[in-house]
Protein backbone atom coordinates (compact mmCIF):
# COMPACT_ATOMS: atom_id res chain seq x y z
CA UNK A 1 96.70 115.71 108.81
CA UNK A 2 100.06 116.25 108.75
CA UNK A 3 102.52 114.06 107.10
CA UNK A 4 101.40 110.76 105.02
CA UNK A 5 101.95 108.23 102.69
CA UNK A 6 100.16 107.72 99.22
CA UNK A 7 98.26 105.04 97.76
CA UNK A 8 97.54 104.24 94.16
CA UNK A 9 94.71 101.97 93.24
CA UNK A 10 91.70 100.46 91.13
CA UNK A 11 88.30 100.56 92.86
CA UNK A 12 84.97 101.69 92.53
CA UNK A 13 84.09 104.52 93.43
CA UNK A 14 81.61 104.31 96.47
CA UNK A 15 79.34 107.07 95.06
CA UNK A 16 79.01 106.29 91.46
CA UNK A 17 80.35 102.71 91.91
CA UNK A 18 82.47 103.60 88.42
CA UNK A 19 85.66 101.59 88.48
CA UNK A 20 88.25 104.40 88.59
CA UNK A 21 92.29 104.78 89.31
CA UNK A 22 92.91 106.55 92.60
CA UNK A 23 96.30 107.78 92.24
CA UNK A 24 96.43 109.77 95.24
CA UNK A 25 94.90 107.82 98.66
CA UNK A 26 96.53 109.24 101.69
CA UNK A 27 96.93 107.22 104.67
CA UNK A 28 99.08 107.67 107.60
CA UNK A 29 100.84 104.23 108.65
CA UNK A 30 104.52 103.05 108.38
CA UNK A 31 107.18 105.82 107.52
CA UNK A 32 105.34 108.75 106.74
CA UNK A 33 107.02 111.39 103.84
CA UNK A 34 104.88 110.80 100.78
CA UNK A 35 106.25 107.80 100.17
CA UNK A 36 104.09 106.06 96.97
CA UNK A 37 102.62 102.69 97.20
CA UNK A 38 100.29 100.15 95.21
CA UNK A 39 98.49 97.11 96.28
CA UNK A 40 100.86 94.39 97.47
CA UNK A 41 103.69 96.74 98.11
CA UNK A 42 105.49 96.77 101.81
CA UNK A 43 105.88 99.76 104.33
CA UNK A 44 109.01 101.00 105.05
CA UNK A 45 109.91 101.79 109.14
CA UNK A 46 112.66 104.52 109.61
CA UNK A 47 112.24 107.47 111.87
CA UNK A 48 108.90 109.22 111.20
CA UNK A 49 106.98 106.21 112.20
CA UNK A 50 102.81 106.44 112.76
CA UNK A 51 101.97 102.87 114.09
CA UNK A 52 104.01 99.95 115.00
CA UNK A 53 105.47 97.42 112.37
CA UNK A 54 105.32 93.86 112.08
CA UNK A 55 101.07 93.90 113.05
CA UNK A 56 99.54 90.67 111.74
CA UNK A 57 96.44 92.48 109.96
CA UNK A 58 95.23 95.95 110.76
CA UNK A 59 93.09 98.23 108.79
CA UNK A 60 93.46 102.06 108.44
CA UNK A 61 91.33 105.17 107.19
CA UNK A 62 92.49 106.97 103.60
CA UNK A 63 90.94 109.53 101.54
CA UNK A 64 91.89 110.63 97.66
CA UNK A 65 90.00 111.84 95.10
CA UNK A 66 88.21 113.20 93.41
CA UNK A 67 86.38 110.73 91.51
CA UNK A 68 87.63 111.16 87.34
CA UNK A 69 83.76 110.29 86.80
CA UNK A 70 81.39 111.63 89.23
CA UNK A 71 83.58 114.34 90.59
CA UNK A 72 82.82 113.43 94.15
CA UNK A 73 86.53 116.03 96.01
CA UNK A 74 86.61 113.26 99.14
CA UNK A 75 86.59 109.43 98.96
CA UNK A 76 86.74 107.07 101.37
CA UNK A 77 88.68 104.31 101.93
CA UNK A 78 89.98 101.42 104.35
CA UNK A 79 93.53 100.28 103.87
CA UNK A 80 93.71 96.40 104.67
CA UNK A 81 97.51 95.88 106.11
CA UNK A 82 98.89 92.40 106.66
CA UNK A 83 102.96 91.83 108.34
CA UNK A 84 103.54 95.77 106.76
CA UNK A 85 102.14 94.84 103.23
CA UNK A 86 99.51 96.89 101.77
CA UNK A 87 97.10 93.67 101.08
CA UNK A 88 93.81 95.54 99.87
CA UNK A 89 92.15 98.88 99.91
CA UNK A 90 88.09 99.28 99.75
CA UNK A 91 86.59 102.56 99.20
CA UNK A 92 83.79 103.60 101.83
CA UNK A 93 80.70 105.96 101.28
CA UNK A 94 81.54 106.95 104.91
CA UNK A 95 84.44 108.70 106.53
CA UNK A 96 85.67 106.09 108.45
CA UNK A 97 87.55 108.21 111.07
CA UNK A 98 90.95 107.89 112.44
CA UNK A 99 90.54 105.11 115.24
CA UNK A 100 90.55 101.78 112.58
CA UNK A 101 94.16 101.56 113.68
CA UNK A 102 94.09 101.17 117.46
């Protein structure tokens, strides 16, 4: 996958639909070196970039887990992005794949 960022957040999970904190999403967007984020936070843009800055809404794959109750290793997730801030993130019982953010 190489490098990534990391996304903490409260969802349900999309396999037990148990409300759960995800403290470890990865997504690749913005300035990738493990940089930690929540919901509402803003990407930072210097150097290692994966994607362009500035888009007006744009949504990209993650994946964290696993699941505190149902143990599930991968979940899913799409990363809503709106003018570089993280606006929502919605866990998916599918892998959604790496092309959400073309």
């Amino acid at each position: 996958m190489g490098l990534f960022n990391i996304l903490t957040a409260n969802v349900a999970c999309p396999i037990c639909a148990e409300s759960a904190r995800f403290d470890n999403i990865q997504f690749r967007y913005g300035h990738t070196r493990q940089i930690r984020f929540g919901i509402g936070d803003t990407l930072i843009w210097n150097g290692n970039n994966v994607g362009q800055p500035g888009r007006s809404c744009l949504f990209v794959p993650g994946i964290g887990g696993p699941c505190p109750h149902c143990q599930t290793t991968y979940v899913y997730f799409i990363i809503k992005i709106v003018h570089d801030k993280i606006e929502e993130v919605t866990p998916t019982a599918d892998d959604p794949g790496d092309d959400l953010a073309n």
